[in-house]
C-alpha atoms as a PDB file:
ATOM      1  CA  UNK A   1      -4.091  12.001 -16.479  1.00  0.00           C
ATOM      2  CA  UNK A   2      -5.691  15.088 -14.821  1.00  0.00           C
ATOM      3  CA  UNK A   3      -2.770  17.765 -14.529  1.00  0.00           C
ATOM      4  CA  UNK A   4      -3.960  18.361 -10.678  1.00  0.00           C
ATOM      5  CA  UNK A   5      -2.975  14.291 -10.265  1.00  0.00           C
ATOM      6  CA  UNK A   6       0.533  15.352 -11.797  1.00  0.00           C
ATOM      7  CA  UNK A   7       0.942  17.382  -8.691  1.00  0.00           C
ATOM      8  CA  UNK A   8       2.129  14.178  -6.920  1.00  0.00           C
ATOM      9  CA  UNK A   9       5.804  13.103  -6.115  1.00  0.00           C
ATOM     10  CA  UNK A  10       6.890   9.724  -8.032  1.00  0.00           C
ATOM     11  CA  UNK A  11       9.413   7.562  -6.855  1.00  0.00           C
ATOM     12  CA  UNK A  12      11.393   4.634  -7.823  1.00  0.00           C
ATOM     13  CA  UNK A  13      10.313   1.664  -5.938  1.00  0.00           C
ATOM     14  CA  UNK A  14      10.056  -2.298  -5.915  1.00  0.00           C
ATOM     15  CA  UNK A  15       7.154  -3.172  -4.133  1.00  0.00           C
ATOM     16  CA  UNK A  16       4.930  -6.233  -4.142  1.00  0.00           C
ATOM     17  CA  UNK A  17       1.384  -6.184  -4.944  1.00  0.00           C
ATOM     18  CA  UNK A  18      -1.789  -8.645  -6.180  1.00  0.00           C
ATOM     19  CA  UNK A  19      -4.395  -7.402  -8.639  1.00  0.00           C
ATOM     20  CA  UNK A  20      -7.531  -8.524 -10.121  1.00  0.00           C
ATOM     21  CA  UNK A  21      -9.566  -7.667 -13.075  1.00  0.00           C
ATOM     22  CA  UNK A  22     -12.347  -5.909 -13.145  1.00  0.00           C
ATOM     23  CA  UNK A  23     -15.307  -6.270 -15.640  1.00  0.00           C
ATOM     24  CA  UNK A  24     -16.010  -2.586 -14.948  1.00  0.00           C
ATOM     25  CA  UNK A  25     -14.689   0.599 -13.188  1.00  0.00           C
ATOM     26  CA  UNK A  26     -18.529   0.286 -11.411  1.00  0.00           C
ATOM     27  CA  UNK A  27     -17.363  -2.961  -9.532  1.00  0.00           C
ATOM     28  CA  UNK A  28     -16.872  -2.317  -5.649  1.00  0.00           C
ATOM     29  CA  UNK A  29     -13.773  -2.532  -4.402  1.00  0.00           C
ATOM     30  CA  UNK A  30     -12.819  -5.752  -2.335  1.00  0.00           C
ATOM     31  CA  UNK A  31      -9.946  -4.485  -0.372  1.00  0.00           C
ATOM     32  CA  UNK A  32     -10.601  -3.114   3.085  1.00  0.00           C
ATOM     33  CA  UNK A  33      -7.625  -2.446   5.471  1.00  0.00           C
ATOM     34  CA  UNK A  34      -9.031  -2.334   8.894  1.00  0.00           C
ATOM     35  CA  UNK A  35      -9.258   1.570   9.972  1.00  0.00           C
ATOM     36  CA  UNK A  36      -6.945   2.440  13.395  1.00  0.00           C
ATOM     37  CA  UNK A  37      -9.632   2.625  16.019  1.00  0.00           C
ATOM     38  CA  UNK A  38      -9.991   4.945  18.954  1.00  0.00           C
ATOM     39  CA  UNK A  39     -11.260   1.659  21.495  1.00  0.00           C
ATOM     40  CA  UNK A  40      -8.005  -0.136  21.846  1.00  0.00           C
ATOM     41  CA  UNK A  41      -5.952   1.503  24.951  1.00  0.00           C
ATOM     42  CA  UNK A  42      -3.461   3.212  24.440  1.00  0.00           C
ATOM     43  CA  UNK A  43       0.076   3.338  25.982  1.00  0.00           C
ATOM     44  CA  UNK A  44      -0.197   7.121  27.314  1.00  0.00           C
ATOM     45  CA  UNK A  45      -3.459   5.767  29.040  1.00  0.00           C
ATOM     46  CA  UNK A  46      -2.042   2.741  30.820  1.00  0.00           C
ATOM     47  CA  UNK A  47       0.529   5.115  32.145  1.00  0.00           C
ATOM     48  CA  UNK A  48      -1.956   7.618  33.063  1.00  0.00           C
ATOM     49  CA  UNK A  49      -3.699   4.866  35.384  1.00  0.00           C
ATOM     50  CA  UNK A  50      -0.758   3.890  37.311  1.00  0.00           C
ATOM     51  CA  UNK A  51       0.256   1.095  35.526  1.00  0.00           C
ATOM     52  CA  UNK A  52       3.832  -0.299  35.656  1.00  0.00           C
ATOM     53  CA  UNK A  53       6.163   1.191  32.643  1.00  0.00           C
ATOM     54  CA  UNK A  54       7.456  -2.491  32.232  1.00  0.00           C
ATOM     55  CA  UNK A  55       4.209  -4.163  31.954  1.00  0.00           C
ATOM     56  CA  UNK A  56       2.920  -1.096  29.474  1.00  0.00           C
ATOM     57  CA  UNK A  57       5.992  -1.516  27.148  1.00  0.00           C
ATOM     58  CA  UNK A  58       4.688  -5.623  27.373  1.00  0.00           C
ATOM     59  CA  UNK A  59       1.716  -5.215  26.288  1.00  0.00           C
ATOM     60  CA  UNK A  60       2.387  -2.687  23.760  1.00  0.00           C
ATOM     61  CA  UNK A  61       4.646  -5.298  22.519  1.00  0.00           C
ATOM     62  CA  UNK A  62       2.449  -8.069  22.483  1.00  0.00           C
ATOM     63  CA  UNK A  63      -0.222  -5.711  21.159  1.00  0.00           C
ATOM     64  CA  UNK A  64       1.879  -5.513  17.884  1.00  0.00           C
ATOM     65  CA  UNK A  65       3.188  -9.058  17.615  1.00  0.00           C
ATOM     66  CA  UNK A  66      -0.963  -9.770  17.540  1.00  0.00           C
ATOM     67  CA  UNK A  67      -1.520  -7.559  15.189  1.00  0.00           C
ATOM     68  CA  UNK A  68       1.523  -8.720  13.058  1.00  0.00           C
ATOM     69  CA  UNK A  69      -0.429 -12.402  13.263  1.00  0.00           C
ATOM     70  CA  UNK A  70      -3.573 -11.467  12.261  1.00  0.00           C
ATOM     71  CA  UNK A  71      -2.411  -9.649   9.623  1.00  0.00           C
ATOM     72  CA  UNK A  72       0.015 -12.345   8.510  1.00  0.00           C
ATOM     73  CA  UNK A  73      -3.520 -14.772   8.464  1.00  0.00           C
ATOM     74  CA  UNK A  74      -5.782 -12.530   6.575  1.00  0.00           C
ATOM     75  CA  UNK A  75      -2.938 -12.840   3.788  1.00  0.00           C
ATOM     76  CA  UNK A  76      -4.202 -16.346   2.776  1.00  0.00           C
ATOM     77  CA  UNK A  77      -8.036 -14.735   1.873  1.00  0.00           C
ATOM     78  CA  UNK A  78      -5.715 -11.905  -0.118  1.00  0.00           C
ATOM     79  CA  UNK A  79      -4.492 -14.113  -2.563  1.00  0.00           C
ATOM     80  CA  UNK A  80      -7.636 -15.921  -3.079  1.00  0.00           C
ATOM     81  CA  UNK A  81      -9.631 -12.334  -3.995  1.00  0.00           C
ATOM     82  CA  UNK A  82      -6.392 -11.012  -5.539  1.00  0.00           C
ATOM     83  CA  UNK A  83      -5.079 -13.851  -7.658  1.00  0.00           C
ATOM     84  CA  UNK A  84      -2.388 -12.142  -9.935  1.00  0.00           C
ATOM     85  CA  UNK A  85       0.927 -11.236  -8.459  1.00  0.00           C
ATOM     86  CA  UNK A  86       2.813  -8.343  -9.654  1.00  0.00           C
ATOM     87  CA  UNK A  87       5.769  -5.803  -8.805  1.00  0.00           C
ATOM     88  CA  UNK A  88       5.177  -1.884  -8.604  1.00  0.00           C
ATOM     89  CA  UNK A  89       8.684  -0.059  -9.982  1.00  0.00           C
ATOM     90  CA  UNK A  90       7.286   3.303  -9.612  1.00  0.00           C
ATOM     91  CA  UNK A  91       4.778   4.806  -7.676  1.00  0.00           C
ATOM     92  CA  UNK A  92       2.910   8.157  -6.634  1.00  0.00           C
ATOM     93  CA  UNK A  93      -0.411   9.514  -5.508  1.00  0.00           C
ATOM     94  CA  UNK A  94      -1.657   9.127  -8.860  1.00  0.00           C
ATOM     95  CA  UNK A  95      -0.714   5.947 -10.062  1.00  0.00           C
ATOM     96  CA  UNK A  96       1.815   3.080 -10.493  1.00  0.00           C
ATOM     97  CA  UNK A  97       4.149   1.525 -12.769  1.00  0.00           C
ATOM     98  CA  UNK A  98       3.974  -2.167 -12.555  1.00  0.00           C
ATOM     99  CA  UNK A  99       5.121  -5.345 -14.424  1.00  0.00           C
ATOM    100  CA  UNK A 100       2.946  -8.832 -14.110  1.00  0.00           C
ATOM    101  CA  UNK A 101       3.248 -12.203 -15.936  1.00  0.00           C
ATOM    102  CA  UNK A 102      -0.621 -11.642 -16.669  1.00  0.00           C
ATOM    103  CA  UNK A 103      -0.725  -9.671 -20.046  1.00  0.00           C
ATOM    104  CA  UNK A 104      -2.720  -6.282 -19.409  1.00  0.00           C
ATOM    105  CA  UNK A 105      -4.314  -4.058 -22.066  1.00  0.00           C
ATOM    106  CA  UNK A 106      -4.833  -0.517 -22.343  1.00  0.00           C
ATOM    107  CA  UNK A 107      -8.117   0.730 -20.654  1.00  0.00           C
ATOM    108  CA  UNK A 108      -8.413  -2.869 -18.388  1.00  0.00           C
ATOM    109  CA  UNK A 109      -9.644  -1.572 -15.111  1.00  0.00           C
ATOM    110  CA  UNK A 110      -8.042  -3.287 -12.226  1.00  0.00           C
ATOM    111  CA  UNK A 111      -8.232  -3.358  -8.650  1.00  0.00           C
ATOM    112  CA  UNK A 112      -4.874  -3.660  -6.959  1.00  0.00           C
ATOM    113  CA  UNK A 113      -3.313  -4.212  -3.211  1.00  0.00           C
ATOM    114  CA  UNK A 114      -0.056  -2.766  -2.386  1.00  0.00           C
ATOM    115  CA  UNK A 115       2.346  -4.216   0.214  1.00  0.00           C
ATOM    116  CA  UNK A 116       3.546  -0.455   1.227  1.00  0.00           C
ATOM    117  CA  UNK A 117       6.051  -2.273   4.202  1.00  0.00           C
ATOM    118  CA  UNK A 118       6.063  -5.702   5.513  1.00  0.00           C
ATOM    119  CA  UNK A 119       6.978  -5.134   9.368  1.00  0.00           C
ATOM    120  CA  UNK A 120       4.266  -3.991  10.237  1.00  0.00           C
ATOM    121  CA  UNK A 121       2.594  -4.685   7.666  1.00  0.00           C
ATOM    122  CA  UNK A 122       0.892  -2.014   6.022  1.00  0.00           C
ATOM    123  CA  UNK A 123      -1.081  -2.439   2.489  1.00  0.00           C
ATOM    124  CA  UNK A 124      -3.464   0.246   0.454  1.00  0.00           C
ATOM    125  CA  UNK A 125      -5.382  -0.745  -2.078  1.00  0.00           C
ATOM    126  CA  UNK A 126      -6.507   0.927  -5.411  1.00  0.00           C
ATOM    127  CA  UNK A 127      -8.773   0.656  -8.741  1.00  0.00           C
ATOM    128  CA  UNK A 128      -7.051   2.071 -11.588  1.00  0.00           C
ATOM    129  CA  UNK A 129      -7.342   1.903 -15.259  1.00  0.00           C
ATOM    130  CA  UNK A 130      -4.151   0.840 -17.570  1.00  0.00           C
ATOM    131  CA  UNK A 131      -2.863   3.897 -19.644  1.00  0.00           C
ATOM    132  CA  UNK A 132      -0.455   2.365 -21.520  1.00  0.00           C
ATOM    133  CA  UNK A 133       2.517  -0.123 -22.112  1.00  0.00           C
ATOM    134  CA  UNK A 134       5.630   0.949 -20.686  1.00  0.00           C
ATOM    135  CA  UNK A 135       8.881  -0.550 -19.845  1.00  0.00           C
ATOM    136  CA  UNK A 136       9.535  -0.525 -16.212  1.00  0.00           C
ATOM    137  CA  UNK A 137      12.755  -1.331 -14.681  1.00  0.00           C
ATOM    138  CA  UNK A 138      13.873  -2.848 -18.279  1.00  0.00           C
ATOM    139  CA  UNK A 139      11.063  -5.247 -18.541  1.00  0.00           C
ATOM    140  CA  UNK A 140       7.886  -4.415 -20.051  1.00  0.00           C
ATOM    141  CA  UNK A 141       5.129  -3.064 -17.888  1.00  0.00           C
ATOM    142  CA  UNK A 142       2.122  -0.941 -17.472  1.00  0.00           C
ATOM    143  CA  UNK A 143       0.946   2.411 -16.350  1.00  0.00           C
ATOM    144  CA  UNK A 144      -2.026   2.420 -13.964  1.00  0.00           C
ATOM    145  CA  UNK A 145      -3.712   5.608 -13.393  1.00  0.00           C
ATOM    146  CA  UNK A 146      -5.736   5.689 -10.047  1.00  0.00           C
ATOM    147  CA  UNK A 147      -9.402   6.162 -10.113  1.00  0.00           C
ATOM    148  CA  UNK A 148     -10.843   5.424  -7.073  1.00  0.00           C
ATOM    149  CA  UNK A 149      -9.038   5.567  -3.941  1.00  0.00           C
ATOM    150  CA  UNK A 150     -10.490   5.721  -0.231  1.00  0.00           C
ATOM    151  CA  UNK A 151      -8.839   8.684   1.252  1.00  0.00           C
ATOM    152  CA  UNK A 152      -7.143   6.308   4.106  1.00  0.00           C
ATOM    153  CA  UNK A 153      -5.166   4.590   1.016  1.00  0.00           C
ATOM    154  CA  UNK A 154      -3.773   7.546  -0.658  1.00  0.00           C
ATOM    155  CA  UNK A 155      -2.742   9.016   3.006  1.00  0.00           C
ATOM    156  CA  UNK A 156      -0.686   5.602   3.110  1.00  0.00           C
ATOM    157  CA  UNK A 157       0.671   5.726  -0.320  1.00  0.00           C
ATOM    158  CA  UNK A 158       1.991   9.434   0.015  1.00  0.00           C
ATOM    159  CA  UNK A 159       3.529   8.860   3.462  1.00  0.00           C
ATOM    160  CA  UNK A 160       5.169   5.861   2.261  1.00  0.00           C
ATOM    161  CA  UNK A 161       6.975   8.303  -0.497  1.00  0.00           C
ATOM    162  CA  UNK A 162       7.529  10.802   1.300  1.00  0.00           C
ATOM    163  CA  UNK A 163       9.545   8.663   4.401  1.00  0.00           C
ATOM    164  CA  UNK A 164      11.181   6.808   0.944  1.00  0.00           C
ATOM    165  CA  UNK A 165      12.331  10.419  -0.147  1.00  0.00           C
ATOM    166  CA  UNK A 166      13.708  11.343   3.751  1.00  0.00           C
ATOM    167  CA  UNK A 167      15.610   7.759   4.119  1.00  0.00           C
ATOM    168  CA  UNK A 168      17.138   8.733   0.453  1.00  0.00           C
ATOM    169  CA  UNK A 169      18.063  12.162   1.439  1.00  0.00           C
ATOM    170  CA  UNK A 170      19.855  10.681   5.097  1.00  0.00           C
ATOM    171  CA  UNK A 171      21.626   8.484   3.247  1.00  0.00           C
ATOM    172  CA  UNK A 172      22.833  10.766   0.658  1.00  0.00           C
ATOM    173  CA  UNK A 173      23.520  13.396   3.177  1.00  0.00           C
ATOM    174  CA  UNK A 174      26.057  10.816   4.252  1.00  0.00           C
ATOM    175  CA  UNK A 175      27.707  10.094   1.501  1.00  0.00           C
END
């Protein structure tokens, strides 16, 4: 691992994810989270225009249950592209920890979709080349080092860490 990748927080997690194997780390990656796009409208607009608060807040509402639908129904092409099921224990900018039934071997390059939270959902997806064997979480596991990430997929991956490390630090703080 590059020591400016080592630079990144890790965290104890237990996440779900899919993978799938890769002949090569020159295969294109398959998964494509839809980018946030400037066309829908957004809530500070409708109010801008007059519109009623209560039918904005609506809207807005049914705006995310649509979103929550769609994204519940592209899950069924997921696990046809992504066949292989497995759990991240640890996870950073730079790479995962991760146990799955399928056996991996060192230097297997994989491409792999992360369920970062389910409501909403929100998913990033990686390639990444096994490092080693290592136990994870008491059951045996591998380290994936990341080697191609779009930059909209890391951005998710570090926020979700750092808002892990915050809730962590609340709760402690109350303690």
């Amino acid at each position: 691992m590059d020591e400016d990748k080592r630079t990144f927080l890790r965290i104890p997690t237990n996440l779900r994810g899919r993978i799938r194997l890769l002949a090569s780390d020159k295969e294109l990656q398959l998964f494509r989270e839809a980018p946030i796009t400037s066309t829908s409208v957004s809530v500070m607009e409708l109010k801008s225009a007059g519109v009623n608060e209560a039918l904005v807040n609506a809207l807005a509402g049914i705006d995310r249950k649509l979103d929550m639908l769609i994204s519940v129904h592209s899950q069924d092409n997921l696990l046809d592209d992504f066949p292989y099921p497995v759990r991240i224990g640890e996870i950073s900018g730079a790479g995962v920890k991760l146990t799955s039934s399928l056996p991996l071997e060192v230097g297997q390059m994989i491409e792999c979709v992360i369920t970062l939270t389910q409501v909403p959902i929100r998913m990033a997806g990686i390639i990444g080349q096994v490092v080693r064997n290592e136990d994870v979480g008491g059951e045996p596991g591998w380290a994936v080092d990341f080697t191609r990430v779009r930059d909209r997929d890391l951005e998710s991956i570090v926020q979700f860490v750092f808002q892990t490390q915050r809730d962590e630090l609340r709760v402690k703080m109350w303690e």
